[in-house]
PDB file of N, CA and C in Angstrom:
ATOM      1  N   UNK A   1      -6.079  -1.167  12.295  1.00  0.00           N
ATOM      2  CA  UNK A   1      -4.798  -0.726  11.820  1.00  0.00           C
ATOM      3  C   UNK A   1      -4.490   0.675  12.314  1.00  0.00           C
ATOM      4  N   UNK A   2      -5.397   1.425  12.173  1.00  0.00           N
ATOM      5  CA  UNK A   2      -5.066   2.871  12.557  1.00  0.00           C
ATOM      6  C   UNK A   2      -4.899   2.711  14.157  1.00  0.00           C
ATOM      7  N   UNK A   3      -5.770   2.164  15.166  1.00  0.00           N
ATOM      8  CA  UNK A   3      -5.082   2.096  16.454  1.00  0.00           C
ATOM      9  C   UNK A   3      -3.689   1.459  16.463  1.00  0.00           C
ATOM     10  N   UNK A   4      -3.394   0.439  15.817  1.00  0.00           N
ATOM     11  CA  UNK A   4      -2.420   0.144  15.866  1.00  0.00           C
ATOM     12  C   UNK A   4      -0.896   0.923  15.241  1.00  0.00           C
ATOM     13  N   UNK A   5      -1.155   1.648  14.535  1.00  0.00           N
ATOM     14  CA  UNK A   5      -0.209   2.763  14.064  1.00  0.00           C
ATOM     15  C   UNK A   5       0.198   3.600  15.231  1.00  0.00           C
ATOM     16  N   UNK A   6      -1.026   4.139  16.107  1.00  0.00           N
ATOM     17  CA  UNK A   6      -0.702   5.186  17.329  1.00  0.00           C
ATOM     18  C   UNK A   6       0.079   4.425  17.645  1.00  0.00           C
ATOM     19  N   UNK A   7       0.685   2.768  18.149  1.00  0.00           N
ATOM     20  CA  UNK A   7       1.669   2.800  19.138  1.00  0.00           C
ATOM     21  C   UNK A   7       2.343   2.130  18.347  1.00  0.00           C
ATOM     22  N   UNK A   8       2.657   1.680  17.238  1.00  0.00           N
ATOM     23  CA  UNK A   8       3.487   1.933  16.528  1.00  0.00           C
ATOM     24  C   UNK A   8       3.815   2.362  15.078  1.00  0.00           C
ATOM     25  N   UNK A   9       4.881   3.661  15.495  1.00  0.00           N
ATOM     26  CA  UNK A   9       4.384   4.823  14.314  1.00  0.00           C
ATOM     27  C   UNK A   9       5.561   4.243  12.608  1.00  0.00           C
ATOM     28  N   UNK A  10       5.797   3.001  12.934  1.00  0.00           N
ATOM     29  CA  UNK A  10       6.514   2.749  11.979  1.00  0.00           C
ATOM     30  C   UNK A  10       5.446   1.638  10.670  1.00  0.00           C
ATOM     31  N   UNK A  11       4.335   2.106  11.455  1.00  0.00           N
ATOM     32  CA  UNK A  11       3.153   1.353  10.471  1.00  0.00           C
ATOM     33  C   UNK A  11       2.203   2.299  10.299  1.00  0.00           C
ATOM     34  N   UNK A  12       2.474   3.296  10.204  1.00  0.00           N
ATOM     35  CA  UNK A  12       1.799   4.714   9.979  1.00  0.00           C
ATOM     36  C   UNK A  12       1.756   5.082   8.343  1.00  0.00           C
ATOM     37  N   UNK A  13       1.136   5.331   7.660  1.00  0.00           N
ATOM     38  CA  UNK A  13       1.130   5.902   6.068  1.00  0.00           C
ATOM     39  C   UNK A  13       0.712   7.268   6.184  1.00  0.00           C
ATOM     40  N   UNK A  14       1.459   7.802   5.837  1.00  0.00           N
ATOM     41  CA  UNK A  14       1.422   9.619   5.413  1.00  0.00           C
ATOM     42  C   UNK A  14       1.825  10.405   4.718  1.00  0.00           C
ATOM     43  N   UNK A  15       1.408   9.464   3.846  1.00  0.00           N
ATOM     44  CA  UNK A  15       1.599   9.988   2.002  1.00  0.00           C
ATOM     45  C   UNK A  15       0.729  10.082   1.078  1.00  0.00           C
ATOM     46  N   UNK A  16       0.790  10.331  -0.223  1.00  0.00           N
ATOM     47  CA  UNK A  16       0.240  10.487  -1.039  1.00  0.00           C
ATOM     48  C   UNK A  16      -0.152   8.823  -1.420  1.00  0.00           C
ATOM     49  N   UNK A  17       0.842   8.414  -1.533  1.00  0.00           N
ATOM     50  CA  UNK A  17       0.982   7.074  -2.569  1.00  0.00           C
ATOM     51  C   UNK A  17       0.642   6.178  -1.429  1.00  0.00           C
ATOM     52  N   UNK A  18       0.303   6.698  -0.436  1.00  0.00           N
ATOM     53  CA  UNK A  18      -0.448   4.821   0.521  1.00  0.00           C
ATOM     54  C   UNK A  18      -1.297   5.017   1.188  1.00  0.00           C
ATOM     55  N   UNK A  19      -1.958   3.826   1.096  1.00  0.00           N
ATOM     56  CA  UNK A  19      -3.544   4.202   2.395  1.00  0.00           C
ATOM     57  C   UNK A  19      -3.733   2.826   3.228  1.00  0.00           C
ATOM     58  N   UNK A  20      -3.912   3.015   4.647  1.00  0.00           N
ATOM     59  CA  UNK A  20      -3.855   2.536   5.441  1.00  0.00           C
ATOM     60  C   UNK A  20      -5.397   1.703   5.563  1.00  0.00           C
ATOM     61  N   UNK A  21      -5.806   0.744   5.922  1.00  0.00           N
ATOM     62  CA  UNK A  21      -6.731  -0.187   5.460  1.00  0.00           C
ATOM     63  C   UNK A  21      -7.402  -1.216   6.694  1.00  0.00           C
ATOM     64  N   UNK A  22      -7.879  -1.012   7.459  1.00  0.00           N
ATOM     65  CA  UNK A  22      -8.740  -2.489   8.192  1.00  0.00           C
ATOM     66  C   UNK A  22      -8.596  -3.431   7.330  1.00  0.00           C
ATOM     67  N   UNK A  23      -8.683  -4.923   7.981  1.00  0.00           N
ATOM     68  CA  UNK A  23      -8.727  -5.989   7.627  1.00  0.00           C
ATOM     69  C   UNK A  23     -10.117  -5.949   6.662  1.00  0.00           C
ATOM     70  N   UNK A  24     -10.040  -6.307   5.156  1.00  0.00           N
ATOM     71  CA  UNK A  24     -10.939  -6.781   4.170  1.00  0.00           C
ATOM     72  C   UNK A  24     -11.845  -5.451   4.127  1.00  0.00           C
ATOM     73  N   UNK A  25     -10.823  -4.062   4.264  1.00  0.00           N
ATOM     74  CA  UNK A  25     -11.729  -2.656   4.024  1.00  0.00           C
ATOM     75  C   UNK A  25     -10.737  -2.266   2.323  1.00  0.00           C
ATOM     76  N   UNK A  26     -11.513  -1.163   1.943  1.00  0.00           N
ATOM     77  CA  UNK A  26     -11.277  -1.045   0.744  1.00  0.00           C
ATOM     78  C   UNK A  26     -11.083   0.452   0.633  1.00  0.00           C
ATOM     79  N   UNK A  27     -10.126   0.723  -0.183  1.00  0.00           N
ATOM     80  CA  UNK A  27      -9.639   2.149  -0.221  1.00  0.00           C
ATOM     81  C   UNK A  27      -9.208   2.783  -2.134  1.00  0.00           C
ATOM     82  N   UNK A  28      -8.457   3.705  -1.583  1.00  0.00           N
ATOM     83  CA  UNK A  28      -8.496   4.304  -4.020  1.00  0.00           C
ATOM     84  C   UNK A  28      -7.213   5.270  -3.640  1.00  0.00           C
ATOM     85  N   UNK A  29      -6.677   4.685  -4.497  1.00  0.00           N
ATOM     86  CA  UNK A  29      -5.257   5.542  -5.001  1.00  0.00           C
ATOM     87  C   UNK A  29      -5.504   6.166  -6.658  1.00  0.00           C
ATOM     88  N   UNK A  30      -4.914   6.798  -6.558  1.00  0.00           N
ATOM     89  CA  UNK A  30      -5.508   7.315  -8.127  1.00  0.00           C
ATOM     90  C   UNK A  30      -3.767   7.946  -8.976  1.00  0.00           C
ATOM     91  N   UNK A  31      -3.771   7.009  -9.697  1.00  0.00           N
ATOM     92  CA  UNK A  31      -1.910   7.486 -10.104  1.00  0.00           C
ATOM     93  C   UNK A  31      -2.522   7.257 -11.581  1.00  0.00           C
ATOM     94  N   UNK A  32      -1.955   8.550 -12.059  1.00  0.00           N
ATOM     95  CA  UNK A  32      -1.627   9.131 -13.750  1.00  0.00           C
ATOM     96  C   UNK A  32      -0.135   8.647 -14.394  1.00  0.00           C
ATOM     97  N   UNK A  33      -0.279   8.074 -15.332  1.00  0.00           N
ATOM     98  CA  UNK A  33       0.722   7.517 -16.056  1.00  0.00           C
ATOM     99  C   UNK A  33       1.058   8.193 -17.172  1.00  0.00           C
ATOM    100  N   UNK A  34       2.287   8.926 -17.999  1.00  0.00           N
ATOM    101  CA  UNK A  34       1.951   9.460 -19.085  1.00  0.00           C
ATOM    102  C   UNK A  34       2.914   8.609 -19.874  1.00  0.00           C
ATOM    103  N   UNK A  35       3.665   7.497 -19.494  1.00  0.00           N
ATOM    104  CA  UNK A  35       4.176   6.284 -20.238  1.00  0.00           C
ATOM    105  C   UNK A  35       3.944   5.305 -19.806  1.00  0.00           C
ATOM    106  N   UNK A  36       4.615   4.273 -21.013  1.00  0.00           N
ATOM    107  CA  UNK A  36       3.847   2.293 -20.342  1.00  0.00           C
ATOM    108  C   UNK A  36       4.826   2.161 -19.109  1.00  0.00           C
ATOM    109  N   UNK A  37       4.185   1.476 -18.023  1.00  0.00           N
ATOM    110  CA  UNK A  37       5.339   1.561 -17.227  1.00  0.00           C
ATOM    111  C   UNK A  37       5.000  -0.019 -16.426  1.00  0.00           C
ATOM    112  N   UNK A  38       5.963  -0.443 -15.735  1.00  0.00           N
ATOM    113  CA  UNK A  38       5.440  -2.135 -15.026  1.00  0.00           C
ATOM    114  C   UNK A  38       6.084  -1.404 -13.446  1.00  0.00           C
ATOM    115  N   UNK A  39       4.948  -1.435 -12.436  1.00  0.00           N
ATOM    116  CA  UNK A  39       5.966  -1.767 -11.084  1.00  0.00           C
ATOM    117  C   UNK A  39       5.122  -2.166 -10.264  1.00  0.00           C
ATOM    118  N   UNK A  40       5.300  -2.812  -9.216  1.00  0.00           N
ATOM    119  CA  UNK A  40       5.182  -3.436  -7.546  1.00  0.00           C
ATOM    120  C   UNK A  40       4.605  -2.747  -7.080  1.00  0.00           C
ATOM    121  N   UNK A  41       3.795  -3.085  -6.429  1.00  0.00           N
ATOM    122  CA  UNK A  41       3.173  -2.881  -5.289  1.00  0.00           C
ATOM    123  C   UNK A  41       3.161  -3.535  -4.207  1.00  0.00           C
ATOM    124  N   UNK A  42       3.591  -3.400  -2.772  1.00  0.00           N
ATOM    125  CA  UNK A  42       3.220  -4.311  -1.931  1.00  0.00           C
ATOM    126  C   UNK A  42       2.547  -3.601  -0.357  1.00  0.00           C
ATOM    127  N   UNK A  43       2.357  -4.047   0.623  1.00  0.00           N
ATOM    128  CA  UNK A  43       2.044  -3.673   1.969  1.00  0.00           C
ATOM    129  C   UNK A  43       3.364  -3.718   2.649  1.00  0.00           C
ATOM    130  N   UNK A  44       3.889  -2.234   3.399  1.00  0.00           N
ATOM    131  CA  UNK A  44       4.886  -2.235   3.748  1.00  0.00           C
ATOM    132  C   UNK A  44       4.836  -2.682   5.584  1.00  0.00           C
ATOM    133  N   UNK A  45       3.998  -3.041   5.879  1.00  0.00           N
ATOM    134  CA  UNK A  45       3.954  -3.595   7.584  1.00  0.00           C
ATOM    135  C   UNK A  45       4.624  -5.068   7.496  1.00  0.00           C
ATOM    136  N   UNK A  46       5.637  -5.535   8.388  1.00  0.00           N
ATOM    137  CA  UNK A  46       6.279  -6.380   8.572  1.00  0.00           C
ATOM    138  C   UNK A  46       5.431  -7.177   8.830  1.00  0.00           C
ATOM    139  N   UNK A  47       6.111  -8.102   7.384  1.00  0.00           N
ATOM    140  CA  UNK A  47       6.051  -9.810   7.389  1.00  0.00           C
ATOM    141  C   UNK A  47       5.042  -9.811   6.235  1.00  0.00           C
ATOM    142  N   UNK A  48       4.176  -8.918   6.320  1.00  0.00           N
ATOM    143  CA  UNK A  48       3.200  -8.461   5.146  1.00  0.00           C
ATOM    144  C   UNK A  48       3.536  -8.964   3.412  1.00  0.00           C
ATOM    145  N   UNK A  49       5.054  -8.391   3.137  1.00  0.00           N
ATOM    146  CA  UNK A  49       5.031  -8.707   1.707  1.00  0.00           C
ATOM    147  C   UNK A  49       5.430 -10.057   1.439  1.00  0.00           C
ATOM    148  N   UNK A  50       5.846 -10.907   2.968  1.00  0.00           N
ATOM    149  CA  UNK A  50       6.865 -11.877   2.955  1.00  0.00           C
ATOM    150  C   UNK A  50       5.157 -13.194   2.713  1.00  0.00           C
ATOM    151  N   UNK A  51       4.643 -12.216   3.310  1.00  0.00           N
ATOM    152  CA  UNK A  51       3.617 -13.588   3.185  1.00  0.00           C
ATOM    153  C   UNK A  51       2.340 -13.578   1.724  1.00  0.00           C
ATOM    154  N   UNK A  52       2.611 -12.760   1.020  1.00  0.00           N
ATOM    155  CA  UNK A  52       2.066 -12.188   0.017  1.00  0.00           C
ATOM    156  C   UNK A  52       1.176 -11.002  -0.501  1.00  0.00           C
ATOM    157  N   UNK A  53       1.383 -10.408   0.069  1.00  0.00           N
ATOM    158  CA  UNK A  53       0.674  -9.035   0.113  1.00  0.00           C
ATOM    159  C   UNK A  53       1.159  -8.031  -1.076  1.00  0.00           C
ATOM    160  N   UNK A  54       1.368  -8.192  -2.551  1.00  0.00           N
ATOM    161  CA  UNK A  54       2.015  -7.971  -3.408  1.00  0.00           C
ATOM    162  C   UNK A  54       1.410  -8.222  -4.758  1.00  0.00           C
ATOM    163  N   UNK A  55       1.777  -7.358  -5.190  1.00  0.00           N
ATOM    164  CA  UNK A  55       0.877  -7.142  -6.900  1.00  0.00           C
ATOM    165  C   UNK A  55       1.545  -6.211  -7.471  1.00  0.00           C
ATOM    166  N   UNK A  56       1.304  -6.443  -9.080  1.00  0.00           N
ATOM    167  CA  UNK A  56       2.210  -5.498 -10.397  1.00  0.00           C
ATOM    168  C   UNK A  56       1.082  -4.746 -10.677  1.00  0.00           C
ATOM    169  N   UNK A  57       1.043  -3.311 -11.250  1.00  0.00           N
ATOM    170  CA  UNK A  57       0.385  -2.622 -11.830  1.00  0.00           C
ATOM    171  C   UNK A  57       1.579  -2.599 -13.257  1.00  0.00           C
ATOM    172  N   UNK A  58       0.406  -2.366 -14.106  1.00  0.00           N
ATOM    173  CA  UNK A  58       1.067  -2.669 -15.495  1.00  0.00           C
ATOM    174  C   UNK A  58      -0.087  -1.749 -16.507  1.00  0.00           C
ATOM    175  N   UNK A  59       0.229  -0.966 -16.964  1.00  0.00           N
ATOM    176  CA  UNK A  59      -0.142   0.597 -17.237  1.00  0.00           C
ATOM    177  C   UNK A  59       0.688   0.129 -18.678  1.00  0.00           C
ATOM    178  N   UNK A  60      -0.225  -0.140 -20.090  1.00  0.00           N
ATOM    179  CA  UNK A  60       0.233   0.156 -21.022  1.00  0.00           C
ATOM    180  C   UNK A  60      -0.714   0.749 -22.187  1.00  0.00           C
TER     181      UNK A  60
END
């Protein structure tokens, strides 16, 4: 994935809130909640969420 970002930079993550991942590698986001809250998550590389790459975090 990361070679593949160099040539195209529209699959690049360079944020706080995303981490970029090899196939079946494992990574940690760490988000503080100070209310109940429900939202989405998905993989933003095309075709990715279309084929299921998507999950709720649900913080209550």
């Amino acid at each position: 994935m990361i070679e593949m970002s160099k040539k195209d930079h529209s699959l690049a993550h360079s944020h706080s809130n995303s981490i970029m991942l090899e196939p079946q590698g494992q990574g940690e986001i760490i988000w503080k909640f100070s209310k109940d809250i429900e939202l989405e998550m998905a993989c933003n590389i095309p075709g990715h969420y279309e084929s299921g790459m998507v999950g709720k975090i649900i913080n209550k």
